[in-house]
N, C-alpha and C. Protein backbone atom coordinates (compact mmCIF):
# COMPACT_ATOMS: atom_id res chain seq x y z
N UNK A 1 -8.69 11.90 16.08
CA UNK A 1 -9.55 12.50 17.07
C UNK A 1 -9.77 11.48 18.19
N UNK A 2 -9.83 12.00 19.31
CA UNK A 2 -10.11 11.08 20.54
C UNK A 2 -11.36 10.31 20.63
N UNK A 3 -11.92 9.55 21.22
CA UNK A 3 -13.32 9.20 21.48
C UNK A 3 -13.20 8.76 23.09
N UNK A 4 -14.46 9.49 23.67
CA UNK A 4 -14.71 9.45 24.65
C UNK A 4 -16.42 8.84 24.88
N UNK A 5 -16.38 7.63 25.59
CA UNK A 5 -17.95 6.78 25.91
C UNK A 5 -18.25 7.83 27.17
N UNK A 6 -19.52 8.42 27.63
CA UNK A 6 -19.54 8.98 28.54
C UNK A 6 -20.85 8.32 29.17
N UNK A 7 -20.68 7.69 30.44
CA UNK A 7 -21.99 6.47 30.89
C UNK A 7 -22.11 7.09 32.29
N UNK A 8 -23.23 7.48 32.15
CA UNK A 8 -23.56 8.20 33.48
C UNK A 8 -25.42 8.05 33.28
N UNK A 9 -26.16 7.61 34.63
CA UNK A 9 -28.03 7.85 34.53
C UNK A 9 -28.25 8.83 34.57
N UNK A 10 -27.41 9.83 34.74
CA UNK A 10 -28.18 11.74 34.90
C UNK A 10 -26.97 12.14 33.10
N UNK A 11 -28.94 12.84 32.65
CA UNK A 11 -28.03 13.26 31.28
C UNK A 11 -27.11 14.40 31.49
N UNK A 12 -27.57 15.43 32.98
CA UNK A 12 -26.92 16.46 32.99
C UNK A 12 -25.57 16.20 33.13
N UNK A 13 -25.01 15.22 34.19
CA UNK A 13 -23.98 14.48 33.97
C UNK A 13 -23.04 14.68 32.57
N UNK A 14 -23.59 13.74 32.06
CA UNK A 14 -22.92 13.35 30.55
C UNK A 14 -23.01 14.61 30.09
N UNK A 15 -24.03 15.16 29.98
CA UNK A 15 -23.29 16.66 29.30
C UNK A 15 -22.46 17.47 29.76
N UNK A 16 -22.31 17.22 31.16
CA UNK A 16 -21.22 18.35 32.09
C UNK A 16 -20.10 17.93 31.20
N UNK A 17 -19.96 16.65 31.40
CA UNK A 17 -18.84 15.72 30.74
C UNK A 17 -18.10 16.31 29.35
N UNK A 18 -18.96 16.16 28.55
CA UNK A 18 -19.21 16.61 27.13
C UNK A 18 -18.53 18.30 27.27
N UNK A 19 -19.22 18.51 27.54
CA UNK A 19 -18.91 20.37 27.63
C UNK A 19 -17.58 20.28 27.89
N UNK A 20 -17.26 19.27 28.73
CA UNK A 20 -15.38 19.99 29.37
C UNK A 20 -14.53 19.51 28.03
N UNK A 21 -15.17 17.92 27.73
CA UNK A 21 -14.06 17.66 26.42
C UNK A 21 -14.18 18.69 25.10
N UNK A 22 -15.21 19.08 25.05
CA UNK A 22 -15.29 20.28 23.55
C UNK A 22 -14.31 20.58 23.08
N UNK A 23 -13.94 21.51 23.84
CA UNK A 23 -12.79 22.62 23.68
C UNK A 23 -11.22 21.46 22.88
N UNK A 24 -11.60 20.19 23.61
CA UNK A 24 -10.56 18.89 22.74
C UNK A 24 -10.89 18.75 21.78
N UNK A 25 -11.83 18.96 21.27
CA UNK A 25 -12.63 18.17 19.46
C UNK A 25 -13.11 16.78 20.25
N UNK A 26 -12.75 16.01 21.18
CA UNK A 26 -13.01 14.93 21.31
C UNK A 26 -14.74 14.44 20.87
N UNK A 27 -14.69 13.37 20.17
CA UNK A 27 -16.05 12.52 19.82
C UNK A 27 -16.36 12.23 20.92
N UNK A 28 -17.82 12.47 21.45
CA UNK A 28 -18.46 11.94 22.55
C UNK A 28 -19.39 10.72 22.27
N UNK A 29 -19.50 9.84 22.55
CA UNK A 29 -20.60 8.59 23.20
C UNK A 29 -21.23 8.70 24.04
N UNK A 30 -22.81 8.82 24.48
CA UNK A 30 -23.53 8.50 25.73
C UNK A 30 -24.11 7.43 25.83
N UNK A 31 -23.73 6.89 27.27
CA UNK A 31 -24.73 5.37 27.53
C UNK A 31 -25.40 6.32 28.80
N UNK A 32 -26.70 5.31 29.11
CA UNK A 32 -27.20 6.22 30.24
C UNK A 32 -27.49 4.98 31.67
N UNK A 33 -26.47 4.04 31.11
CA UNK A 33 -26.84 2.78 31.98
C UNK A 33 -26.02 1.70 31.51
N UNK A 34 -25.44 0.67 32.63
CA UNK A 34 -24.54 -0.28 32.05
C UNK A 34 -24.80 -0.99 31.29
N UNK A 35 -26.01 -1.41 30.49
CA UNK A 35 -26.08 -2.43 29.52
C UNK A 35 -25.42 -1.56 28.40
N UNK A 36 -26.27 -0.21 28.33
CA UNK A 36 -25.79 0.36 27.13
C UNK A 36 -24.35 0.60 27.19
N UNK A 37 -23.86 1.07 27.97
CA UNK A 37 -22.08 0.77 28.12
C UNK A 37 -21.32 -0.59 27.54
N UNK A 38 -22.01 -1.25 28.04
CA UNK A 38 -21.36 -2.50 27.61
C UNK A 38 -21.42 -2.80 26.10
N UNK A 39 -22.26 -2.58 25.45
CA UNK A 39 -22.47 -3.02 24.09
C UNK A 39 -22.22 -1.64 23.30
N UNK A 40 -21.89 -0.34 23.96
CA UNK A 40 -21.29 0.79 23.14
C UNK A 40 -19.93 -0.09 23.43
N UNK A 41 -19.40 0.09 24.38
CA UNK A 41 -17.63 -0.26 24.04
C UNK A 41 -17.51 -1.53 23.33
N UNK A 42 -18.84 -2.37 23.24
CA UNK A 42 -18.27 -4.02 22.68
C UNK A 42 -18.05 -3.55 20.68
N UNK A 43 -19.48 -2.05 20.24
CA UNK A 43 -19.24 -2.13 19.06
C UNK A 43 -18.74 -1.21 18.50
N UNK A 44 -17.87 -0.36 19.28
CA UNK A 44 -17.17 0.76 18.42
C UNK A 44 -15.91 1.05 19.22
N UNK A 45 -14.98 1.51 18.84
CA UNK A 45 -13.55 1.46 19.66
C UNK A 45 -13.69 3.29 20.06
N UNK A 46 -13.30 3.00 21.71
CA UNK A 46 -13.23 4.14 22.21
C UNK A 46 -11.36 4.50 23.08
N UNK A 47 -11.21 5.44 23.18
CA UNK A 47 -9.92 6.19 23.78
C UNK A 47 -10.12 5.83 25.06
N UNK A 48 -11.43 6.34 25.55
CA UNK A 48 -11.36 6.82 27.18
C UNK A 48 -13.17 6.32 27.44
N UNK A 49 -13.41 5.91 28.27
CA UNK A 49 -14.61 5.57 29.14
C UNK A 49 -14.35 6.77 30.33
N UNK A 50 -16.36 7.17 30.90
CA UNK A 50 -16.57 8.01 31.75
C UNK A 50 -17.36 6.65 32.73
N UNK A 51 -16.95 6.17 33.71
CA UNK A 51 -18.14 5.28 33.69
C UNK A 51 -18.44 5.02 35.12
N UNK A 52 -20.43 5.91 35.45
CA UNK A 52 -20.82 6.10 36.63
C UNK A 52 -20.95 4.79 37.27
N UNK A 53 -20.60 4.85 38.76
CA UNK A 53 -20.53 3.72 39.80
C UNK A 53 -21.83 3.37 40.08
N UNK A 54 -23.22 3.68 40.26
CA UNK A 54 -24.11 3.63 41.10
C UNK A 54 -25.08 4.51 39.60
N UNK A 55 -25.65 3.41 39.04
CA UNK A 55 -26.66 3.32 37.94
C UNK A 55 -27.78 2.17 37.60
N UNK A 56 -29.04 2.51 37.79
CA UNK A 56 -30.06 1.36 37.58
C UNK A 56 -29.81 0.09 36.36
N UNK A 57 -30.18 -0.43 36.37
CA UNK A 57 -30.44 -1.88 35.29
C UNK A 57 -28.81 -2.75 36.02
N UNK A 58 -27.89 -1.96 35.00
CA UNK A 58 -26.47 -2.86 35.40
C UNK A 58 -25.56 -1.73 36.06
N UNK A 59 -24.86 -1.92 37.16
CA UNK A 59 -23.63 -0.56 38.07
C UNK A 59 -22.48 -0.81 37.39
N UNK A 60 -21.79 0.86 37.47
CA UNK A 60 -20.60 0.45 36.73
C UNK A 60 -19.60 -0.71 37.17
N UNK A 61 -19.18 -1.35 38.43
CA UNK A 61 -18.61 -2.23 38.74
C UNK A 61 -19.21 -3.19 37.82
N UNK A 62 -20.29 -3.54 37.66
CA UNK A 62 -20.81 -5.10 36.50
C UNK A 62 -20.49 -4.45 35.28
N UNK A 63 -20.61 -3.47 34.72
CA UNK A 63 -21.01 -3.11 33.18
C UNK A 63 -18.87 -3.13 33.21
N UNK A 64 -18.10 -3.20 33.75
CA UNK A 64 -16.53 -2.49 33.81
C UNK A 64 -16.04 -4.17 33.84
N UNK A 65 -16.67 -5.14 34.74
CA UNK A 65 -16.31 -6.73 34.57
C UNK A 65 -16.83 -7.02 33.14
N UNK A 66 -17.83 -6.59 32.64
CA UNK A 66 -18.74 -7.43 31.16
C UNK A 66 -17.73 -6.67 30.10
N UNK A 67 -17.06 -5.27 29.83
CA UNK A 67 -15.78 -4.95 29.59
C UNK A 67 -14.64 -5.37 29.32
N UNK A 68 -14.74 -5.60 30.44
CA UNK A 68 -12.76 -6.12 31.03
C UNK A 68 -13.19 -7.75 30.59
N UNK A 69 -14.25 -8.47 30.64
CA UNK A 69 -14.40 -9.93 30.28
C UNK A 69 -14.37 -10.16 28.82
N UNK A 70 -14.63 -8.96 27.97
CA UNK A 70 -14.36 -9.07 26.58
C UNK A 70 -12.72 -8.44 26.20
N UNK A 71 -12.05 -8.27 26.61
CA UNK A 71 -11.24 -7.85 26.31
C UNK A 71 -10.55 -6.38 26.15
N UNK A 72 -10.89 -5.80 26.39
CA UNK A 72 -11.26 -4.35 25.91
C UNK A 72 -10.68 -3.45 27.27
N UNK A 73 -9.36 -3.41 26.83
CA UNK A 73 -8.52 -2.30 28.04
C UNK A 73 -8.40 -0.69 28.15
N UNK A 74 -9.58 -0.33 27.06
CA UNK A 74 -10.04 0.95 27.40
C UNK A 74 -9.77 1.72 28.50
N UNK A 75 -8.98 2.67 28.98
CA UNK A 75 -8.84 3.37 30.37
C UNK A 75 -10.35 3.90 30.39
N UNK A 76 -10.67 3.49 31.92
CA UNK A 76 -12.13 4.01 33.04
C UNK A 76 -11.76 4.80 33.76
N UNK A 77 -12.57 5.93 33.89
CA UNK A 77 -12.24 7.10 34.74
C UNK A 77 -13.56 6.87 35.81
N UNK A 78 -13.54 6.41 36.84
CA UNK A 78 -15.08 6.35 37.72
C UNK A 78 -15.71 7.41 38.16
N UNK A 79 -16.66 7.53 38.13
CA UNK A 79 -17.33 8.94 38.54
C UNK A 79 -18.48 8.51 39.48
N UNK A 80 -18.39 9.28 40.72
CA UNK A 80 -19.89 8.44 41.35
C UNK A 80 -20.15 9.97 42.18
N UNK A 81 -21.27 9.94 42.97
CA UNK A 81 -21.12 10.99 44.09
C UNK A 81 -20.96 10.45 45.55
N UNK A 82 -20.82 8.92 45.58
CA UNK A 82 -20.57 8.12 46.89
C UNK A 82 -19.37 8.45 46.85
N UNK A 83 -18.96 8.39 48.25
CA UNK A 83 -17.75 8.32 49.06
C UNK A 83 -17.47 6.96 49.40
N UNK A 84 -18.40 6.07 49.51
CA UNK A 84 -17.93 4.66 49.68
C UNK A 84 -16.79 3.99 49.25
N UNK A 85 -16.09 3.41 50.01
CA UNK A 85 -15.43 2.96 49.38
C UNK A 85 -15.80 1.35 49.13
N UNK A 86 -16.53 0.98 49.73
CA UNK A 86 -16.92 -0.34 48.98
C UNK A 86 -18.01 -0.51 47.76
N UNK A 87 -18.09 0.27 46.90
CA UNK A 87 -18.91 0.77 46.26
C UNK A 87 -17.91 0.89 45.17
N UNK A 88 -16.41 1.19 45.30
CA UNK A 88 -15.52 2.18 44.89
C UNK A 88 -14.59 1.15 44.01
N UNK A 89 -14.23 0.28 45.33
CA UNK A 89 -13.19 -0.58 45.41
C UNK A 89 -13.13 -1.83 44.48
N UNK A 90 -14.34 -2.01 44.01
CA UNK A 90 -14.32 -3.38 43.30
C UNK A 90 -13.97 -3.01 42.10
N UNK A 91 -14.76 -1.77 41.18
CA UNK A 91 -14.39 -0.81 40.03
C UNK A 91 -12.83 -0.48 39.93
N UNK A 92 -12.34 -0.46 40.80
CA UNK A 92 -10.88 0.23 40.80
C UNK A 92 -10.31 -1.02 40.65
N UNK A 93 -9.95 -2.31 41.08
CA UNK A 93 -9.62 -3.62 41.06
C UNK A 93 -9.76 -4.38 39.26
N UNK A 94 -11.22 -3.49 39.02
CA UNK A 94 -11.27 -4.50 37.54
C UNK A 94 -10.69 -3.50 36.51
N UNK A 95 -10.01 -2.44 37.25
CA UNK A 95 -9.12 -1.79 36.38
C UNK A 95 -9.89 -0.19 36.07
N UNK A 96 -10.27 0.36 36.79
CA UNK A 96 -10.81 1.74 36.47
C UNK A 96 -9.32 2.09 36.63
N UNK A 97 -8.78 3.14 36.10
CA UNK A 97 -7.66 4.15 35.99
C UNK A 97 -7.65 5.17 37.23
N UNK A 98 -9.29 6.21 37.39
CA UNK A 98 -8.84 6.88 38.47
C UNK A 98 -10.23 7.45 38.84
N UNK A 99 -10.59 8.16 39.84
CA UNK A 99 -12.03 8.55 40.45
C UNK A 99 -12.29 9.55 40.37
N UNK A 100 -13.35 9.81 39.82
CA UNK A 100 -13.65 11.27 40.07
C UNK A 100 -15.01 12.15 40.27
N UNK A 101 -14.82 12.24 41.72
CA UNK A 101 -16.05 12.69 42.29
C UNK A 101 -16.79 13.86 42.14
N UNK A 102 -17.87 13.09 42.52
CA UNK A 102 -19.08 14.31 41.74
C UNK A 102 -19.06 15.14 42.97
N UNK A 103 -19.95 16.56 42.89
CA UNK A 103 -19.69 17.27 41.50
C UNK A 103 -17.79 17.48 41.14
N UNK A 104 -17.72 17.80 40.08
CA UNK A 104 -16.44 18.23 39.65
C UNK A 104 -16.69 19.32 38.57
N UNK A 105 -15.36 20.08 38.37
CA UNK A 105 -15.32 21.20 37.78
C UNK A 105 -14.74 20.85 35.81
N UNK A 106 -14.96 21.49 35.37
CA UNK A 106 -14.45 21.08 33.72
C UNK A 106 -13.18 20.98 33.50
N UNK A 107 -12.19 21.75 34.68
CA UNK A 107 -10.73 21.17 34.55
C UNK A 107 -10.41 20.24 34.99
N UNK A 108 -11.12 19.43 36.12
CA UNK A 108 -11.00 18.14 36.37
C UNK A 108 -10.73 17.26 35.35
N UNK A 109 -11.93 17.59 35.07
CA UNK A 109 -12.87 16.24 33.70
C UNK A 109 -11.23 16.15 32.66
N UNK A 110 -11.03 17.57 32.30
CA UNK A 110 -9.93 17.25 31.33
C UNK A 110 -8.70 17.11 32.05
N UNK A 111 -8.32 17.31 33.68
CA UNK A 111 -7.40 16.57 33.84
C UNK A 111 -7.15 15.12 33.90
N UNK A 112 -8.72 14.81 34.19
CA UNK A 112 -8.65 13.33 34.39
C UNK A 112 -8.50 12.86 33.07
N UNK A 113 -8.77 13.65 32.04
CA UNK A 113 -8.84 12.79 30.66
C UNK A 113 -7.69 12.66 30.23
N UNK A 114 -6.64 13.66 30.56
CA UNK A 114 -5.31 14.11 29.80
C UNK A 114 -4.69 12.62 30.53
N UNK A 115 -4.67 12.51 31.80
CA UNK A 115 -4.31 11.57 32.75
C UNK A 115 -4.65 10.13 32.15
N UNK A 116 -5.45 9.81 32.05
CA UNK A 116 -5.69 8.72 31.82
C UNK A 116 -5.62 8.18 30.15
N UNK A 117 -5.69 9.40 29.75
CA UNK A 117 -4.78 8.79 27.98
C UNK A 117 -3.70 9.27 28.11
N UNK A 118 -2.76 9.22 29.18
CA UNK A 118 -1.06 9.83 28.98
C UNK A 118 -0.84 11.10 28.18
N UNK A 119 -1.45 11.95 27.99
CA UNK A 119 -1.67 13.23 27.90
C UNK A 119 -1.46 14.31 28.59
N UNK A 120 -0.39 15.34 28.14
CA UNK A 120 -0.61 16.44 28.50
C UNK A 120 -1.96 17.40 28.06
N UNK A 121 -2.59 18.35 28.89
CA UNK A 121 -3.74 18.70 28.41
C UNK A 121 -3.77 19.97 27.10
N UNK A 122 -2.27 20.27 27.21
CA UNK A 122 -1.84 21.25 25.62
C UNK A 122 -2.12 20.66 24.83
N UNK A 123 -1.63 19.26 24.61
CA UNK A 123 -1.92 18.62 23.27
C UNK A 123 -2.79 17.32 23.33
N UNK A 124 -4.16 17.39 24.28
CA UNK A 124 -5.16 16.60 24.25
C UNK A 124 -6.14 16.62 22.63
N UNK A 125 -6.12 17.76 21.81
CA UNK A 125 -7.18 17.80 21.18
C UNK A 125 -6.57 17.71 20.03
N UNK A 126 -5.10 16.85 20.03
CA UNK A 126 -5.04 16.41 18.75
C UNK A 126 -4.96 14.92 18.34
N UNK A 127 -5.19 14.48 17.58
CA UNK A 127 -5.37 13.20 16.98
C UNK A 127 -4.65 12.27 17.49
N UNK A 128 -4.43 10.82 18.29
CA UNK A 128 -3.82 10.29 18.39
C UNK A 128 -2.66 9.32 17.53
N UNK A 129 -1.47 9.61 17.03
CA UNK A 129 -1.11 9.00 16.17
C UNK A 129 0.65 9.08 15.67
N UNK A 130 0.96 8.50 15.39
CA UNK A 130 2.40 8.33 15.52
C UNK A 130 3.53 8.77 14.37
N UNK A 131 2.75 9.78 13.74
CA UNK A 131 3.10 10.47 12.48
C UNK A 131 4.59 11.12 13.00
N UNK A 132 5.38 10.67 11.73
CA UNK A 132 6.88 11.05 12.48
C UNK A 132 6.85 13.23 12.07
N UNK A 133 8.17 14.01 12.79
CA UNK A 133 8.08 15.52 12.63
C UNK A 133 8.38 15.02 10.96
N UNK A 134 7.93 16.49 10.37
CA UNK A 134 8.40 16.35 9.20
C UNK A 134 9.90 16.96 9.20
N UNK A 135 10.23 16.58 7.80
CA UNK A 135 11.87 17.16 7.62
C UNK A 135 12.58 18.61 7.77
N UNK A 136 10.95 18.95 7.09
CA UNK A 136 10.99 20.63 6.97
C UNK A 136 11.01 21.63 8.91
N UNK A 137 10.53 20.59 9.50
CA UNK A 137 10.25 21.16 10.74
C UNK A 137 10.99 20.82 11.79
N UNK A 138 11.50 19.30 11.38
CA UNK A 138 12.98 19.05 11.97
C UNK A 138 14.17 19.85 11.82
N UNK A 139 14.48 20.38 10.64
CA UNK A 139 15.52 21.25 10.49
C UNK A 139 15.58 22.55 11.17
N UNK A 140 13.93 23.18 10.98
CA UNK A 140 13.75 24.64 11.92
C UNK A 140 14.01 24.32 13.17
N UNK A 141 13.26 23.36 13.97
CA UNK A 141 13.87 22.85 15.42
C UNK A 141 15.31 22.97 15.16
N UNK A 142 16.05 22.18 14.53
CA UNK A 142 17.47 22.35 14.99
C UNK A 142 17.98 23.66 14.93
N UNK A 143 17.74 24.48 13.86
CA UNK A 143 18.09 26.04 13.93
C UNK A 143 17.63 27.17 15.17
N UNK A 144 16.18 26.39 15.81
CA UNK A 144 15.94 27.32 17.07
C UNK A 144 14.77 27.81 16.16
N UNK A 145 14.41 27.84 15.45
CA UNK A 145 13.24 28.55 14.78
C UNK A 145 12.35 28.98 15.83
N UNK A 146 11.65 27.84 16.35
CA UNK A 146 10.22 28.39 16.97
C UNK A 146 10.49 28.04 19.08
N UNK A 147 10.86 29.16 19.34
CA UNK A 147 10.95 29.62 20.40
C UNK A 147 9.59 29.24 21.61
N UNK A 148 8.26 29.44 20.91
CA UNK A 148 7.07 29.64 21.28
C UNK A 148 6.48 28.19 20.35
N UNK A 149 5.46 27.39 21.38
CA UNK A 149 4.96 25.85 21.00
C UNK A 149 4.07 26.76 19.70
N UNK A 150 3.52 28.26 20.30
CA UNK A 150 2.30 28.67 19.53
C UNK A 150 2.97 28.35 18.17
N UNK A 151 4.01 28.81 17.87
CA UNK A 151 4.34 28.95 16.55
C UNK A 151 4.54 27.91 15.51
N UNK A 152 4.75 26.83 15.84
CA UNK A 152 4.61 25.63 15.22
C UNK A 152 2.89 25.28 15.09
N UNK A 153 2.82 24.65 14.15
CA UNK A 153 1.46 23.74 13.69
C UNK A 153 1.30 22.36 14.08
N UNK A 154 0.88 22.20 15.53
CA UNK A 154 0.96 20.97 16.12
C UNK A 154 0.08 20.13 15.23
N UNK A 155 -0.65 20.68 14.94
CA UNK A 155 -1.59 19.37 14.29
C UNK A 155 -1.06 18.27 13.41
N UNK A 156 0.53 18.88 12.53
CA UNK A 156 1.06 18.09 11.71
C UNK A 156 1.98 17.06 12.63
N UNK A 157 2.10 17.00 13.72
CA UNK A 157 3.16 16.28 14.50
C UNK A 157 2.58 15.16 15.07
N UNK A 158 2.70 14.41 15.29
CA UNK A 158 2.10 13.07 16.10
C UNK A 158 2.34 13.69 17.55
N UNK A 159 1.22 12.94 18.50
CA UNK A 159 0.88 13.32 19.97
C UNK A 159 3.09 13.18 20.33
N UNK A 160 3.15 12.03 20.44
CA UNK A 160 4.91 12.10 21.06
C UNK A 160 5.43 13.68 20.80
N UNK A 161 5.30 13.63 19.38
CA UNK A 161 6.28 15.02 19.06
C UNK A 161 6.10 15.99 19.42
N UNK A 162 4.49 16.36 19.78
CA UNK A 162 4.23 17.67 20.30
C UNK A 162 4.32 17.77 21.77
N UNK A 163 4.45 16.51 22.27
CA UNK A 163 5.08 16.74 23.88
C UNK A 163 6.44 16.79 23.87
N UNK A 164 7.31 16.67 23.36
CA UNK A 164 8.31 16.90 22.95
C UNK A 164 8.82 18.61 22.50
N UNK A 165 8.00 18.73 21.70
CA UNK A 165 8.10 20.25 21.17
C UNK A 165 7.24 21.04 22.40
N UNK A 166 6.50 20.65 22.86
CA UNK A 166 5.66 21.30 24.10
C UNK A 166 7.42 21.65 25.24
N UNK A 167 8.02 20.75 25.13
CA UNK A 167 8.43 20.22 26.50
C UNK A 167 9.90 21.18 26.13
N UNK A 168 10.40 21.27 24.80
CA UNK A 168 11.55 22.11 24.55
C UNK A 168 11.20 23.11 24.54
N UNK A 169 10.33 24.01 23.93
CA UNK A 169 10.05 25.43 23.71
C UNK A 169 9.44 26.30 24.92
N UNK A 170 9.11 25.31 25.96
CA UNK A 170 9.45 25.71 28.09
C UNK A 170 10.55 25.66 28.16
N UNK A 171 11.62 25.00 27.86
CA UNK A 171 13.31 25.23 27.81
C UNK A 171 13.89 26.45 27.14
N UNK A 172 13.19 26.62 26.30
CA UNK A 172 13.78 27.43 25.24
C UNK A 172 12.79 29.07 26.18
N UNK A 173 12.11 28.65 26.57
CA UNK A 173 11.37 30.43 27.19
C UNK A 173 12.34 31.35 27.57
N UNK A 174 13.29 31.17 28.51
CA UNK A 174 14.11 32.24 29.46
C UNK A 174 15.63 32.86 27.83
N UNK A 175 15.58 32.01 27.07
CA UNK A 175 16.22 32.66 26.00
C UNK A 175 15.50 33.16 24.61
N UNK A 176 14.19 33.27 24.86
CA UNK A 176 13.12 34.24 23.72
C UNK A 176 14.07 35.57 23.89
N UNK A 177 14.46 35.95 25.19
CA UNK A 177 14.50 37.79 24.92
C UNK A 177 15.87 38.17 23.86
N UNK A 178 16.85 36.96 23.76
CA UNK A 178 18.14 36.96 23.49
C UNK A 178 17.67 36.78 22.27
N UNK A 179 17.13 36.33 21.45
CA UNK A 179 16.69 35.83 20.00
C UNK A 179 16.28 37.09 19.32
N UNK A 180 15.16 38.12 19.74
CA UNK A 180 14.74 39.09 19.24
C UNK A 180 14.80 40.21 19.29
């Protein structure tokens, strides 16, 4: 399952947040301020950081250096409602991944998420992990079995394979009508 830190001072925020990953299974985290950011990512391992630019106590530019100074290459997705770019620019430098301005819509949120964990957003809501196809499902692939991604059970495939099987069975569409 994914984990997502979501650090934003407005809770409505973090829940907008929350709401779009659902539909992924993804585990959510809330910080509501950079200290708490900093010491959520220092004690539990996360996938993906949400992490607001312009927040009281510590801003995400400091809480993203106290981060990046421990080690911890977590992809940052920035979220602010400034347009600034000097506000913007220092966050993006200590390695935020990509921006995304407020307000935004729930396909955003999960494009930005699919994006920034190398994800397609078909197969965002499964487990990250490198589980090889099985034998039984390798062989149906080679026979043409499953025409349609629906028809396979992605969950048994590691993320690679189901972009893979995502990515053949769009090849395989324009010859469904010839099969049946």
């Amino acid at each position: 399952m994914w984990r997502a830190l979501i650090v934003d001072d407005s809770a409505t925020c973090r829940e907008t947040i929350e709401a779009a990953l659902e539909p992924f299974g993804m585990e959510v985290g809330h910080a509501a301020d950079g200290h708490a950011a900093v010491t959520a990512a220092t004690n539990e391992p996360w996938d993906l950081i949400f992490l607001d630019i312009v927040m009281p106590l510590l801003d995400g530019p400091a809480a993203l250096a106290a981060i990046r100074g421990m080690g911890i290459t977590t992809p940052v997705v920035l979220i602010s409602s400034t347009a600034n770019a000097s506000a913007i620019t220092p966050a993006v430098r200590l390695g935020g991944v990509s921006y995304l301005a407020k307000p935004f819509t729930p396909e955003q949120v999960r494009t930005y998420a699919a994006k920034a964990l190398k994800q397609d957003t078909a197969v965002l809501g499964y487990a990250p992990d490198d589980s090889p196809v099985p034998l039984a499902l390798d062989e149906e692939l080679r026979q043409g079995a499953f025409l349609d991604h629906r028809d396979a059970d992605l969950r048994t495939l590691g993320v690679h394979h189901q972009l893979v099987l995502h990515d053949l069975c769009n090849s395989l569409r324009p010859f469904r009508s010839l099969a049946t």
